[in-house]
PDB file of N, CA and C in Angstrom:
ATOM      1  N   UNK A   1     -38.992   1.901 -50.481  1.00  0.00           N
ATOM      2  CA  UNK A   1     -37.834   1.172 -50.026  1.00  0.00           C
ATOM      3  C   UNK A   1     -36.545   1.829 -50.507  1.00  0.00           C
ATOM      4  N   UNK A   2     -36.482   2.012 -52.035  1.00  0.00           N
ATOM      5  CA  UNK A   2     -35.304   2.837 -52.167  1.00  0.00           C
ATOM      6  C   UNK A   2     -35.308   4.134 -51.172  1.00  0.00           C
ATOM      7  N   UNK A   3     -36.227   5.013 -50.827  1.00  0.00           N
ATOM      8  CA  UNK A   3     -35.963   6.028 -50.409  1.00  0.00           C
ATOM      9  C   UNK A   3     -35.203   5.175 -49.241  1.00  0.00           C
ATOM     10  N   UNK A   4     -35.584   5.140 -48.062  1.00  0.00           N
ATOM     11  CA  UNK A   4     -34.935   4.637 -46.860  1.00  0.00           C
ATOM     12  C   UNK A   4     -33.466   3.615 -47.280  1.00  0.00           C
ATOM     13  N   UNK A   5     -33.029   3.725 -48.200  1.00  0.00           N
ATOM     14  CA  UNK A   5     -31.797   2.874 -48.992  1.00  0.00           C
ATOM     15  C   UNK A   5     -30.966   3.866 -48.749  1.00  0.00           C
ATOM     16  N   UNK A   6     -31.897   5.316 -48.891  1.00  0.00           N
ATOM     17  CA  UNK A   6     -30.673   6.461 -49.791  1.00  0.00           C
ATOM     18  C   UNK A   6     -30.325   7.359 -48.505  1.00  0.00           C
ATOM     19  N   UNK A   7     -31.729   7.527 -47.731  1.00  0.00           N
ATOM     20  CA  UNK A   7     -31.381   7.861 -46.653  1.00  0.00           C
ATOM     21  C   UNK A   7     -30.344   7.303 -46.009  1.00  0.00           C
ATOM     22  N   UNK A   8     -30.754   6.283 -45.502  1.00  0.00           N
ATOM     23  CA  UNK A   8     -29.532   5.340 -45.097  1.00  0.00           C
ATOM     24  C   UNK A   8     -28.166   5.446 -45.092  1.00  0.00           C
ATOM     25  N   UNK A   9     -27.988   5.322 -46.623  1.00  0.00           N
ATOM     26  CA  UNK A   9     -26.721   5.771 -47.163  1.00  0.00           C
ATOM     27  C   UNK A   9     -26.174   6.852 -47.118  1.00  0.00           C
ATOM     28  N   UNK A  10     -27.401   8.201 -47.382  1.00  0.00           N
ATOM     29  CA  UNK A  10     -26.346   9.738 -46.805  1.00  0.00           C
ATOM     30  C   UNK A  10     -25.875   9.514 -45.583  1.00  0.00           C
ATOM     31  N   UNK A  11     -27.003   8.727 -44.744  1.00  0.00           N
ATOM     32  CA  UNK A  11     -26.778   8.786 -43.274  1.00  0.00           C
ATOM     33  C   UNK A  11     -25.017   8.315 -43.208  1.00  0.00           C
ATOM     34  N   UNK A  12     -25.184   7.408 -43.268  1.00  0.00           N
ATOM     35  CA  UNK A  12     -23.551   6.372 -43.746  1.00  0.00           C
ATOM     36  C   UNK A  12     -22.459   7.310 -43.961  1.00  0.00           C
ATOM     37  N   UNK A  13     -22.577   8.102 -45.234  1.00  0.00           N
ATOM     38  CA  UNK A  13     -21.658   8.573 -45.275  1.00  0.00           C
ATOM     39  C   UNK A  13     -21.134  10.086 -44.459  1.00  0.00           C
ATOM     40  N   UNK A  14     -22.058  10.527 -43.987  1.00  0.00           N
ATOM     41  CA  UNK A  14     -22.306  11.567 -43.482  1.00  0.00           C
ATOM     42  C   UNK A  14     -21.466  11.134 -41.714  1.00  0.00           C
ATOM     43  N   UNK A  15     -21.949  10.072 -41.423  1.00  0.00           N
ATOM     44  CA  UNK A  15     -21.147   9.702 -40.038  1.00  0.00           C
ATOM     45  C   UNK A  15     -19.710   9.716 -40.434  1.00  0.00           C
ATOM     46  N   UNK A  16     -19.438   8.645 -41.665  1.00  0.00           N
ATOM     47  CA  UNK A  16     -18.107   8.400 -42.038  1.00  0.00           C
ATOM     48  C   UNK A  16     -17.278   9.971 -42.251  1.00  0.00           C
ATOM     49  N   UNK A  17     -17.969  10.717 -42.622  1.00  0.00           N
ATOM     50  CA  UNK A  17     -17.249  12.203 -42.504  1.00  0.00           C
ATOM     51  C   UNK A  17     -16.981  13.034 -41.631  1.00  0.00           C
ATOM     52  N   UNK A  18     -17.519  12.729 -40.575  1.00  0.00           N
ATOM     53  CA  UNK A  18     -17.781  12.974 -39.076  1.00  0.00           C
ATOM     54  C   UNK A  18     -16.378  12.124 -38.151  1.00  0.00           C
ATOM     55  N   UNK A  19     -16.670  10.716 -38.639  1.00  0.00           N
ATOM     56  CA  UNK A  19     -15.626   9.951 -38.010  1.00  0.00           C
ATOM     57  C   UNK A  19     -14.190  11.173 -38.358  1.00  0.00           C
ATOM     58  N   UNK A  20     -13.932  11.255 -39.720  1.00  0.00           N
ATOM     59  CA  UNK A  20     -12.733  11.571 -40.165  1.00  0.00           C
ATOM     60  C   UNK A  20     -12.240  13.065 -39.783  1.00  0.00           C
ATOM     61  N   UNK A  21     -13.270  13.447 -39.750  1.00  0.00           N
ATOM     62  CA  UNK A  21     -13.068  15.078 -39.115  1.00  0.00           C
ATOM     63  C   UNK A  21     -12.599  15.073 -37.366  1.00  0.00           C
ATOM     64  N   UNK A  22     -13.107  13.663 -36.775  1.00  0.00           N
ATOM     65  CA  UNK A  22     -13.006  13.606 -35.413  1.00  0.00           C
ATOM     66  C   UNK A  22     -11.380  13.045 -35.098  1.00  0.00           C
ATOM     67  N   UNK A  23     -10.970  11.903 -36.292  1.00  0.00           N
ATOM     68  CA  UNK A  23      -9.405  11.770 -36.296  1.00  0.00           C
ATOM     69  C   UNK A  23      -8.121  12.958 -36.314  1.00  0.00           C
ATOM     70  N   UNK A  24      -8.966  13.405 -37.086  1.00  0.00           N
ATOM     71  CA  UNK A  24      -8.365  14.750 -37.459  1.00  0.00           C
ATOM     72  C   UNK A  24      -7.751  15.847 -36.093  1.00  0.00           C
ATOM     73  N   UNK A  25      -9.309  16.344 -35.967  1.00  0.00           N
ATOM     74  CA  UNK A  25      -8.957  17.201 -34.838  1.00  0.00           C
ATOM     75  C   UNK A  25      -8.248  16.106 -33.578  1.00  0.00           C
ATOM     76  N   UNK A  26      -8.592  15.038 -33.306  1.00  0.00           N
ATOM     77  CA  UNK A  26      -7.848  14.387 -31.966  1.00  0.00           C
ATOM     78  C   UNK A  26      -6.353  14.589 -32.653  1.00  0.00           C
ATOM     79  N   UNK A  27      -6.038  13.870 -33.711  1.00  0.00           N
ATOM     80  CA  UNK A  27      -4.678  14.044 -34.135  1.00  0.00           C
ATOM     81  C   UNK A  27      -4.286  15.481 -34.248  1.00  0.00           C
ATOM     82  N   UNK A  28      -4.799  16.665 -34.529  1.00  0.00           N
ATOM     83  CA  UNK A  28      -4.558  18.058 -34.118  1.00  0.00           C
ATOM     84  C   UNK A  28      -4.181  17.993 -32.783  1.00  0.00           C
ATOM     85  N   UNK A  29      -4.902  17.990 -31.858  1.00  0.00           N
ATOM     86  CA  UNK A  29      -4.961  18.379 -30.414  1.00  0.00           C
ATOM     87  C   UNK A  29      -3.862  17.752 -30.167  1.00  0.00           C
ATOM     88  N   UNK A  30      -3.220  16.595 -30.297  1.00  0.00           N
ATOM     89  CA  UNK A  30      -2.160  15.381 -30.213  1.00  0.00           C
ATOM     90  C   UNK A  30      -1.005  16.318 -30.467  1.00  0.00           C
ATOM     91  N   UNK A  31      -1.430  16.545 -31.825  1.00  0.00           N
ATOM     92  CA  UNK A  31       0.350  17.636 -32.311  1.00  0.00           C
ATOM     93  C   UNK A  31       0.739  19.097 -30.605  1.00  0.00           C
ATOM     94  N   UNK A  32      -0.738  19.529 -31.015  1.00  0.00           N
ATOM     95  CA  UNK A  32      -0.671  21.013 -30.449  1.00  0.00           C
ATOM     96  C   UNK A  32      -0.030  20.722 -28.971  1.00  0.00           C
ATOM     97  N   UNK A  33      -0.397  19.797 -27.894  1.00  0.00           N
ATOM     98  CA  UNK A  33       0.289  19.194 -26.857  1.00  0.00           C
ATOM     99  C   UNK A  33       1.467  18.743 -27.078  1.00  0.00           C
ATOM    100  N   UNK A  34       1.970  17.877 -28.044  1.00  0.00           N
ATOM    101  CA  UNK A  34       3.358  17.652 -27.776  1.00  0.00           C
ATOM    102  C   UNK A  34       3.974  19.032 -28.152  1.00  0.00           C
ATOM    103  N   UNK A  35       3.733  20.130 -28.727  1.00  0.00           N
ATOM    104  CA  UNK A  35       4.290  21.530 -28.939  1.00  0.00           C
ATOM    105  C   UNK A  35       4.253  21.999 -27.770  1.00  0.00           C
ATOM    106  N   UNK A  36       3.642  21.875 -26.720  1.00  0.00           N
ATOM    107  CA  UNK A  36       3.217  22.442 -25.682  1.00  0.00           C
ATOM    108  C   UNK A  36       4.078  22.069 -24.597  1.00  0.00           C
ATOM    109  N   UNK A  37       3.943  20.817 -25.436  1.00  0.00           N
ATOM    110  CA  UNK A  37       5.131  19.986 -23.966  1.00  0.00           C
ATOM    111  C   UNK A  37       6.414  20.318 -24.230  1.00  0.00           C
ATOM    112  N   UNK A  38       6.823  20.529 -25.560  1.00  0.00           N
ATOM    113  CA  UNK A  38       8.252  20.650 -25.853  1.00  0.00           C
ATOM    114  C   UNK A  38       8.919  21.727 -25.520  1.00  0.00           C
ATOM    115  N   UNK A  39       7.499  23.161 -25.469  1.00  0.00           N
ATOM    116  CA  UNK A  39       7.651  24.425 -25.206  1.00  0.00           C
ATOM    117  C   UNK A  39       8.018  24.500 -23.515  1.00  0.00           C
ATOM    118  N   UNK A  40       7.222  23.425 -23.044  1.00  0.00           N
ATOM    119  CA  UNK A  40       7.607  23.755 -21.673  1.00  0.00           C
ATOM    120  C   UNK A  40       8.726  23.288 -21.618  1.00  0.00           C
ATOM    121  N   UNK A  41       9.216  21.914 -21.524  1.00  0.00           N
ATOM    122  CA  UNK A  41      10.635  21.226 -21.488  1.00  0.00           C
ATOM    123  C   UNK A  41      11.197  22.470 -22.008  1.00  0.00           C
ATOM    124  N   UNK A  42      11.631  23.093 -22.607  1.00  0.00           N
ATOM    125  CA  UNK A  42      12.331  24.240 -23.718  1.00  0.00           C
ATOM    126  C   UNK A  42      12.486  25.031 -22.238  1.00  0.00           C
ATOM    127  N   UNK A  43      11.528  25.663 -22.011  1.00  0.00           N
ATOM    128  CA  UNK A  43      11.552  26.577 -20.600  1.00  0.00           C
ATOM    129  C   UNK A  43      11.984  26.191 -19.436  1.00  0.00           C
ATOM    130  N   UNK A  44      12.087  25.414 -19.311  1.00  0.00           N
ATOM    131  CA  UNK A  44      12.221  24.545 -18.287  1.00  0.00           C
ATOM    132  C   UNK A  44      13.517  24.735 -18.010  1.00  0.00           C
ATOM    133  N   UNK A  45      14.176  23.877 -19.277  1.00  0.00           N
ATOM    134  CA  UNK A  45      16.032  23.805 -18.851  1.00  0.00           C
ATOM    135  C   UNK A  45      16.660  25.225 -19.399  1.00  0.00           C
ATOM    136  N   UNK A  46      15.569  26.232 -19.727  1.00  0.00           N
ATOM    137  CA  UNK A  46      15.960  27.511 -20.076  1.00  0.00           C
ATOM    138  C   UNK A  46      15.926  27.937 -18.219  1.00  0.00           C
ATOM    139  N   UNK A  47      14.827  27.753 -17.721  1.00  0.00           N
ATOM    140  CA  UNK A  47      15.044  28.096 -16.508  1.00  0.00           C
ATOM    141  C   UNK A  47      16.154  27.537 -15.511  1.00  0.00           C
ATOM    142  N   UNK A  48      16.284  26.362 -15.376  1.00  0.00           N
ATOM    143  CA  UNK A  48      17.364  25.747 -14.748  1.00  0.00           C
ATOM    144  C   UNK A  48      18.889  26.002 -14.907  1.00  0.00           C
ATOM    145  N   UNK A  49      18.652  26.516 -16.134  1.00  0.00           N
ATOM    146  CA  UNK A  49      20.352  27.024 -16.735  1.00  0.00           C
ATOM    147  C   UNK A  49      20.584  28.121 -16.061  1.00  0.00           C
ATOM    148  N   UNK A  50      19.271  28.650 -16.263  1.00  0.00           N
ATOM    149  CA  UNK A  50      19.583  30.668 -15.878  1.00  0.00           C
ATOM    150  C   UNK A  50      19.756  30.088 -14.350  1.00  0.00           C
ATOM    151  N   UNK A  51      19.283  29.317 -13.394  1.00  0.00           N
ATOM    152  CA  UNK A  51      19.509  29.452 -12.219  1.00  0.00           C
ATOM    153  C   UNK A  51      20.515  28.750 -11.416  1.00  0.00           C
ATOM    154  N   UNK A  52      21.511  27.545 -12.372  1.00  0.00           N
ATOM    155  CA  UNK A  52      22.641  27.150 -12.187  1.00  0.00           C
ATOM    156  C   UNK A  52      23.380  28.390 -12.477  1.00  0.00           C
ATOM    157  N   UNK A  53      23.495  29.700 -13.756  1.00  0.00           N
ATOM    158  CA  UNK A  53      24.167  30.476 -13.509  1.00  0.00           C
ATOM    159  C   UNK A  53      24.356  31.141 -12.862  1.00  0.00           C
ATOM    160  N   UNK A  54      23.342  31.438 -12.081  1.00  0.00           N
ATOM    161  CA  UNK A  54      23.245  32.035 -11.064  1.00  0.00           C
ATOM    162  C   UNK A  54      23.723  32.060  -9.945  1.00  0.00           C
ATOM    163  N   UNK A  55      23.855  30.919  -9.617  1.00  0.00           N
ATOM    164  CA  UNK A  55      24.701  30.336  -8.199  1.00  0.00           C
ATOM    165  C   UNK A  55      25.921  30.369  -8.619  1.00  0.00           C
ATOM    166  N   UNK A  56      26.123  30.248  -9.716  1.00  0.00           N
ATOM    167  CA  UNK A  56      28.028  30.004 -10.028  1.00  0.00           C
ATOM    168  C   UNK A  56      27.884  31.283  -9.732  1.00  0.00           C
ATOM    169  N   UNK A  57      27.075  32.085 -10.850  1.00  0.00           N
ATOM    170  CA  UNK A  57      27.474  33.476 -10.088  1.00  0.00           C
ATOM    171  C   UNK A  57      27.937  34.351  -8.451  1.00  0.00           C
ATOM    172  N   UNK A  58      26.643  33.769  -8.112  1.00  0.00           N
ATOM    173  CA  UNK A  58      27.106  34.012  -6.448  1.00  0.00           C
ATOM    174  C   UNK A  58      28.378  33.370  -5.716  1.00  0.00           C
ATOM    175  N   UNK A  59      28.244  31.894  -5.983  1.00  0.00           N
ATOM    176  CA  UNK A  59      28.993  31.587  -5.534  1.00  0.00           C
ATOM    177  C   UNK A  59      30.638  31.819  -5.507  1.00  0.00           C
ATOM    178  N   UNK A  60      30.885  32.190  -7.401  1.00  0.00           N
ATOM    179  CA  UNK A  60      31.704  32.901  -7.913  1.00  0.00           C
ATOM    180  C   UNK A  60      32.306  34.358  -6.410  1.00  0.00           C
ATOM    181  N   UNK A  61      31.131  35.032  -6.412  1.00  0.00           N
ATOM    182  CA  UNK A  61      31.393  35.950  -5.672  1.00  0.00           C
ATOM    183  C   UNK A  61      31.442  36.444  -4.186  1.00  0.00           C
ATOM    184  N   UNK A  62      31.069  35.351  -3.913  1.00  0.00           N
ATOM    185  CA  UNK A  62      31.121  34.802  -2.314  1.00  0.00           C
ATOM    186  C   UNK A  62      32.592  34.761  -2.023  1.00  0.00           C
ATOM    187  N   UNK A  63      33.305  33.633  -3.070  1.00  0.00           N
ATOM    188  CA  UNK A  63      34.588  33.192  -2.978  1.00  0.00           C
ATOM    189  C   UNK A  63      35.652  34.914  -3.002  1.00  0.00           C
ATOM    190  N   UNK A  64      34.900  35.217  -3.993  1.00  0.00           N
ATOM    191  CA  UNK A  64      35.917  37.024  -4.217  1.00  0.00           C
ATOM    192  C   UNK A  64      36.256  37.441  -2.883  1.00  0.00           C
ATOM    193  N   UNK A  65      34.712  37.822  -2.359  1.00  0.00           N
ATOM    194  CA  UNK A  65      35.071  38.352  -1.019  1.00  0.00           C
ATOM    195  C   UNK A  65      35.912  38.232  -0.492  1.00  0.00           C
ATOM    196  N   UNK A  66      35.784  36.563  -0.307  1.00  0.00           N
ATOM    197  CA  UNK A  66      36.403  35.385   0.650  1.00  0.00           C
ATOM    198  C   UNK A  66      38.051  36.199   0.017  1.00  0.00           C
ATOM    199  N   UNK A  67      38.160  36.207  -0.501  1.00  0.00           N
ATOM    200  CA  UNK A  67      40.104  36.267  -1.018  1.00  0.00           C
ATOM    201  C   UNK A  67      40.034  37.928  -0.672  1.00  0.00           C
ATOM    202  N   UNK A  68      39.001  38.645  -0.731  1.00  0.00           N
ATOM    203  CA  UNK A  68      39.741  40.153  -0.394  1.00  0.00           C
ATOM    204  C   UNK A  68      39.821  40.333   0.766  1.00  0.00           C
ATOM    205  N   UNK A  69      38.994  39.687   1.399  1.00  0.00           N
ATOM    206  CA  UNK A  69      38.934  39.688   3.303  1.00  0.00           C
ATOM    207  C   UNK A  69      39.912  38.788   3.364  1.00  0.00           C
ATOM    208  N   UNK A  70      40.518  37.871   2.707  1.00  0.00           N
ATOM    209  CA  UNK A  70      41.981  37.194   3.302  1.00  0.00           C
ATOM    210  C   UNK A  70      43.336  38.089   2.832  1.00  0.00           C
ATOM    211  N   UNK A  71      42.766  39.243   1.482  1.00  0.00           N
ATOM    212  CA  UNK A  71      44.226  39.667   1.188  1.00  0.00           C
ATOM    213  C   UNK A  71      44.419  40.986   1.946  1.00  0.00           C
ATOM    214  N   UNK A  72      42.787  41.006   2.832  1.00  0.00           N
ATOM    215  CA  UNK A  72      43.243  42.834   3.492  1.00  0.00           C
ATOM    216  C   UNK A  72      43.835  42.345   4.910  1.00  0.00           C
ATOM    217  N   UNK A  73      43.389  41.278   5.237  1.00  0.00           N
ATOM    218  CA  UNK A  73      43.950  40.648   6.775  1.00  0.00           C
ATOM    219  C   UNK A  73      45.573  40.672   6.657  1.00  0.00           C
ATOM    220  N   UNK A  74      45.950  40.209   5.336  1.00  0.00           N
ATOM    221  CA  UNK A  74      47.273  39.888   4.818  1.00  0.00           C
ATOM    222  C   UNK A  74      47.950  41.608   4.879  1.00  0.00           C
ATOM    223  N   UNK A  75      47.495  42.100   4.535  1.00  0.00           N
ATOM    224  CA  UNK A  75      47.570  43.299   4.048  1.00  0.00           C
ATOM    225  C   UNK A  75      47.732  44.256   5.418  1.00  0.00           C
ATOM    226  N   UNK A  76      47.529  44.169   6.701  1.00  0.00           N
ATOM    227  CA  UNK A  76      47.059  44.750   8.115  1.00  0.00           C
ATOM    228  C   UNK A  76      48.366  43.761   8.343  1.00  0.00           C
ATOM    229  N   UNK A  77      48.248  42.790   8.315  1.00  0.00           N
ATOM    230  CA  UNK A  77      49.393  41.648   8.677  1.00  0.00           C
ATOM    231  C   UNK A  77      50.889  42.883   8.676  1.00  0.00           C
ATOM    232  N   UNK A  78      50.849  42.360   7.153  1.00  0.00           N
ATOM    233  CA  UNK A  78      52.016  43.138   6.977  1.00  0.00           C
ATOM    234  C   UNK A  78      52.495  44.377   7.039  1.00  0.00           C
ATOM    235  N   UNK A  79      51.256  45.505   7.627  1.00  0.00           N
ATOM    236  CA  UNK A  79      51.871  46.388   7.987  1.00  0.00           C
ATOM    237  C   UNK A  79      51.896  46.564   9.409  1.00  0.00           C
ATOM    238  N   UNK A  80      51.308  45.595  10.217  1.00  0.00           N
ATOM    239  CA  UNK A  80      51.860  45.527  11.129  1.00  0.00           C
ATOM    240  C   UNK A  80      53.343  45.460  11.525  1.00  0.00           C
ATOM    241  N   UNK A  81      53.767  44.204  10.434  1.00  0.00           N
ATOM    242  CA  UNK A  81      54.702  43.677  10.498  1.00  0.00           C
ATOM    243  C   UNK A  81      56.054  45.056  10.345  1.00  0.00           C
ATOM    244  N   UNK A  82      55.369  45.803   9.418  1.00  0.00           N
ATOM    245  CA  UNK A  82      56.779  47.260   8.638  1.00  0.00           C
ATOM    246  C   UNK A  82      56.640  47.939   9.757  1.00  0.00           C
ATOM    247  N   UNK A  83      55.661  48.062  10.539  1.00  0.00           N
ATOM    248  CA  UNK A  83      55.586  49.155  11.613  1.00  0.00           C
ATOM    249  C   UNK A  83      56.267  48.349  12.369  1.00  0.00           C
ATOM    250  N   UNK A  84      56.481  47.187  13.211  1.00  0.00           N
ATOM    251  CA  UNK A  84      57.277  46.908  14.231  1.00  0.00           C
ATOM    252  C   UNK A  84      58.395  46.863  13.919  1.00  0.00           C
ATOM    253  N   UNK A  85      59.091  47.233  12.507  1.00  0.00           N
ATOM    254  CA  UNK A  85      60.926  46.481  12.151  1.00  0.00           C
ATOM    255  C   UNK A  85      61.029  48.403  12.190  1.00  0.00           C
TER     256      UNK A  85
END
């Protein structure tokens, strides 16, 4: 009877060490995902930034054009204008 007491009891504790090793790693895996998630969020508005700059950029330079094709029209304008006086 004692034997099957003791068995018993390694058994017991042997799960209970099992349980705690299993908290463990779930609470591991728990951390390593929210790192994962944060890493992406991180990339994420790293990406979105780079591609709002981007458009300012273009758009930035869309507008350039836009003013050199209005200052060479200006520019033809007015020498039209010196050639007819």
């Amino acid at each position: 009877m004692k034997t099957i007491a003791v068995t018993v009891a390694v058994l017991a504790l042997g799960l209970a060490a099992c349980e705690s090793r299993t908290e463990e790693a779930v609470e591991n895996d728990t951390n390593v995902e929210n790192a994962v998630e944060a890493d992406t969020n991180a990339a994420t508005d790293d990406a979105a930034n780079a591609a709002d700059n981007a458009l300012d950029s273009a758009g930035n330079a869309i507008e350039d054009a836009g003013n050199a094709v209005e200052n060479a029209g200006d520019a033809v304008e007015d020498a039209a204008d010196n050639a007819a006086d």
